[in-house]
N, C-alpha and C. Protein backbone atom coordinates (compact mmCIF):
# COMPACT_ATOMS: atom_id res chain seq x y z
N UNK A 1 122.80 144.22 108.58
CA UNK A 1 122.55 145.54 108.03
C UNK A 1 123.83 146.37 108.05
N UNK A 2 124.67 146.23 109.29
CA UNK A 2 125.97 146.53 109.27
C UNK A 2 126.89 146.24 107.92
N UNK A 3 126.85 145.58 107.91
CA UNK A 3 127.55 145.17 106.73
C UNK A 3 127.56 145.52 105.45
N UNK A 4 126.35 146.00 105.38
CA UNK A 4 125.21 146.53 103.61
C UNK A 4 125.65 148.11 103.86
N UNK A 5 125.88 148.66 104.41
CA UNK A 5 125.79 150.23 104.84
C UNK A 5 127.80 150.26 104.62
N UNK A 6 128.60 149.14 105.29
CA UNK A 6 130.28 149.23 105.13
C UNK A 6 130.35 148.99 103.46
N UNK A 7 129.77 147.73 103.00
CA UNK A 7 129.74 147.73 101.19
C UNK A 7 129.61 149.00 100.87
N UNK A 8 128.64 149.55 100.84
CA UNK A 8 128.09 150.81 100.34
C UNK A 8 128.64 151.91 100.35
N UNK A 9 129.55 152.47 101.42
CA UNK A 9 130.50 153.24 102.06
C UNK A 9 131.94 152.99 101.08
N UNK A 10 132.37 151.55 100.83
CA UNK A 10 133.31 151.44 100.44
C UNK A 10 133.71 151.24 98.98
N UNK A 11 132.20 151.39 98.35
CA UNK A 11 131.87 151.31 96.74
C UNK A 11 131.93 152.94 97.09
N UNK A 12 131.00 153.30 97.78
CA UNK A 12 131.15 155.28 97.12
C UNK A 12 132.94 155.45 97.37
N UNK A 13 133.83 155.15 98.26
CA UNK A 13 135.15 155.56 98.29
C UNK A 13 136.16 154.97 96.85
N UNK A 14 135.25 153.86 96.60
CA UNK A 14 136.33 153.29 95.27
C UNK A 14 135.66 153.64 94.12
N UNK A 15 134.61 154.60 93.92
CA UNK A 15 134.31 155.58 92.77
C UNK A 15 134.76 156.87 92.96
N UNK A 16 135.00 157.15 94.43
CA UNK A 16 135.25 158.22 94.41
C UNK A 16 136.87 158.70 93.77
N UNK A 17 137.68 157.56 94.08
CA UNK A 17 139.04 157.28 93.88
C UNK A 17 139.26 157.40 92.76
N UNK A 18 138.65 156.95 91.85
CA UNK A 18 138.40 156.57 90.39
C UNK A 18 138.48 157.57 89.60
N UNK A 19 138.21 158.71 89.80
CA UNK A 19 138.43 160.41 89.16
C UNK A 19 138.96 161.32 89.92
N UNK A 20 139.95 160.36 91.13
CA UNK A 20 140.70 161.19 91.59
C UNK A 20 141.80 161.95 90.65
N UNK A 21 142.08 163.29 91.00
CA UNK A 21 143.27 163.73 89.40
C UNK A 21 144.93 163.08 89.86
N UNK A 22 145.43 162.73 88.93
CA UNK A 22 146.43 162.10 89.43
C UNK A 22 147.59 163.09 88.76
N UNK A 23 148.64 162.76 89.64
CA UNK A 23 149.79 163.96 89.65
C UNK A 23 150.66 163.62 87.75
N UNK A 24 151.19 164.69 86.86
CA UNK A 24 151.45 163.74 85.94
C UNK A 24 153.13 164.71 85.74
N UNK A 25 154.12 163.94 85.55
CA UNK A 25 155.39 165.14 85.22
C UNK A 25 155.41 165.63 84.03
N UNK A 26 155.78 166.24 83.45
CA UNK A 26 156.30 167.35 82.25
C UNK A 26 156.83 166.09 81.19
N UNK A 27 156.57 165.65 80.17
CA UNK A 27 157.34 165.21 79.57
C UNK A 27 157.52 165.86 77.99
N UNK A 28 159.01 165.33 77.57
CA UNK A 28 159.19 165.98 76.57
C UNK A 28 158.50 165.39 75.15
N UNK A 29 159.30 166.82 74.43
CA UNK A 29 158.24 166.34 73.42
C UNK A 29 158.66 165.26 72.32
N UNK A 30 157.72 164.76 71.70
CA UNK A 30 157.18 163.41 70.54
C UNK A 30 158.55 163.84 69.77
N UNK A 31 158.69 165.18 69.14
CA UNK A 31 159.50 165.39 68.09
C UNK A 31 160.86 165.48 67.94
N UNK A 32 161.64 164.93 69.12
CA UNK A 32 162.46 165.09 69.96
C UNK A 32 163.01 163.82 69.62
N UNK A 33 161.92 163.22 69.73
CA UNK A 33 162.21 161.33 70.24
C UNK A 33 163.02 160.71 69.47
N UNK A 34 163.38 160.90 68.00
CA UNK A 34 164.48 160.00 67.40
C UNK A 34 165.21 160.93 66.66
N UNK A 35 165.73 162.01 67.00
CA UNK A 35 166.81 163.13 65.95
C UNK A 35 168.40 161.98 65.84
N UNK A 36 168.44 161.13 66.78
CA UNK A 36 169.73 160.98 66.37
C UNK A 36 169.69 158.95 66.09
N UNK A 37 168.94 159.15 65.42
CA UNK A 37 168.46 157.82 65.46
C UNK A 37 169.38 157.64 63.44
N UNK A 38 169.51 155.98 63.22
CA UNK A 38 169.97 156.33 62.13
C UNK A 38 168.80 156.38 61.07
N UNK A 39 168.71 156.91 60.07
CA UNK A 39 167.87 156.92 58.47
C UNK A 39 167.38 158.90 58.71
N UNK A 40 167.60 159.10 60.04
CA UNK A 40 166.88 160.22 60.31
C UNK A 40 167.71 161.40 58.90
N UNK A 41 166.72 162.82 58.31
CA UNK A 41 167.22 163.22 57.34
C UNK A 41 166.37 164.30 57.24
N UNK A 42 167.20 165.34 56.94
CA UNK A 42 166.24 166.54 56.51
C UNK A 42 164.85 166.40 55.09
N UNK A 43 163.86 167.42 55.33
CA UNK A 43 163.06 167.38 54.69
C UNK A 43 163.46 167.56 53.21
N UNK A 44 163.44 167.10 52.19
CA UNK A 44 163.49 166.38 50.73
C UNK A 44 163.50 167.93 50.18
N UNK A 45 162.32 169.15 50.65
CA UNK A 45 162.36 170.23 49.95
C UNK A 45 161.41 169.80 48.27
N UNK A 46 161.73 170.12 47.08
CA UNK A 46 160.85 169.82 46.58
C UNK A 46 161.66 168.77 45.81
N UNK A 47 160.27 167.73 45.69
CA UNK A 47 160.71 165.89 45.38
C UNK A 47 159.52 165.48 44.15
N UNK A 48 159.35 165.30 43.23
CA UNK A 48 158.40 164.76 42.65
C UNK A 48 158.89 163.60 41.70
N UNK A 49 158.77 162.44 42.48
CA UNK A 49 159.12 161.18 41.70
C UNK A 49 158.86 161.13 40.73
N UNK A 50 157.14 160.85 40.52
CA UNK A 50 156.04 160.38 39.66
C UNK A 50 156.20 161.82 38.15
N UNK A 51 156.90 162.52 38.37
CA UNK A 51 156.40 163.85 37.46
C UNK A 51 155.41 164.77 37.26
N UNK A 52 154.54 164.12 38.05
CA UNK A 52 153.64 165.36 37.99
C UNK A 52 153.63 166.37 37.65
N UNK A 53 154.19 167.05 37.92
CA UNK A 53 154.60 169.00 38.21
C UNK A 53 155.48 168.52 36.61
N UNK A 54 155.02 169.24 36.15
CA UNK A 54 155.61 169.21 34.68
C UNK A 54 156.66 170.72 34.56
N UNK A 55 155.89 171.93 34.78
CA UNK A 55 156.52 172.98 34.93
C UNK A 55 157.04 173.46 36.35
N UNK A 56 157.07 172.48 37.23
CA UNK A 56 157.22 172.99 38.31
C UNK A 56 158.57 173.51 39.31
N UNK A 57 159.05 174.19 39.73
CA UNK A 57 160.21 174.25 40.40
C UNK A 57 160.42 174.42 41.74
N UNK A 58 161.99 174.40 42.37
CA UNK A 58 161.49 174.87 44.00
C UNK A 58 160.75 176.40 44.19
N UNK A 59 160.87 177.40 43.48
CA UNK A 59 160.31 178.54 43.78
C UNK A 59 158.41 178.30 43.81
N UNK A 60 158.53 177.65 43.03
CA UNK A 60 156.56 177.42 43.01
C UNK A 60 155.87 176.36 44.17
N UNK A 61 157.27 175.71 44.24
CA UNK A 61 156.72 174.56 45.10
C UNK A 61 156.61 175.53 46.68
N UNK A 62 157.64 176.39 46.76
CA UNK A 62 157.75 177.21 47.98
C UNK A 62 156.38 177.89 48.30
N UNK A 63 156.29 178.42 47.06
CA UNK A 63 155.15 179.02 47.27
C UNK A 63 153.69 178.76 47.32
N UNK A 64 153.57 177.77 46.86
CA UNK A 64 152.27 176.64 46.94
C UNK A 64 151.97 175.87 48.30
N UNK A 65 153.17 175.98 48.95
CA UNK A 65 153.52 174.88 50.16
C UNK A 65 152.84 175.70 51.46
């Protein structure tokens, strides 16, 4: 019976463990992670391969955006 009561004791301590909060450091941020990496490049600004935008320019695209 000893034994059934130490199991029991030592299942509630290893659930209890289980949502213990764990300590976490500061890390930086995602957007950070490849600025100096090579292909890296400013944003295109306005780009329309396909043609779409028939009348379109950067002032409209600015302003649509």
């Amino acid at each position: 019976m000893s034994s059934a009561k130490s199991l029991v004791l030592a299942s509630l301590v290893a659930s209890a463990a289980a949502f213990a909060p764990v300590s976490q450091k500061a890390s930086s941020s995602a957007l950070k992670a490849f600025e100096s990496e090579l292909g890296v490049q400013p944003p295109l600004g306005f780009f329309d391969p396909l043609g779409l935008l028939e009348d379109a320019d950067q002032e409209r695209f600015d302003r649509l955006r």
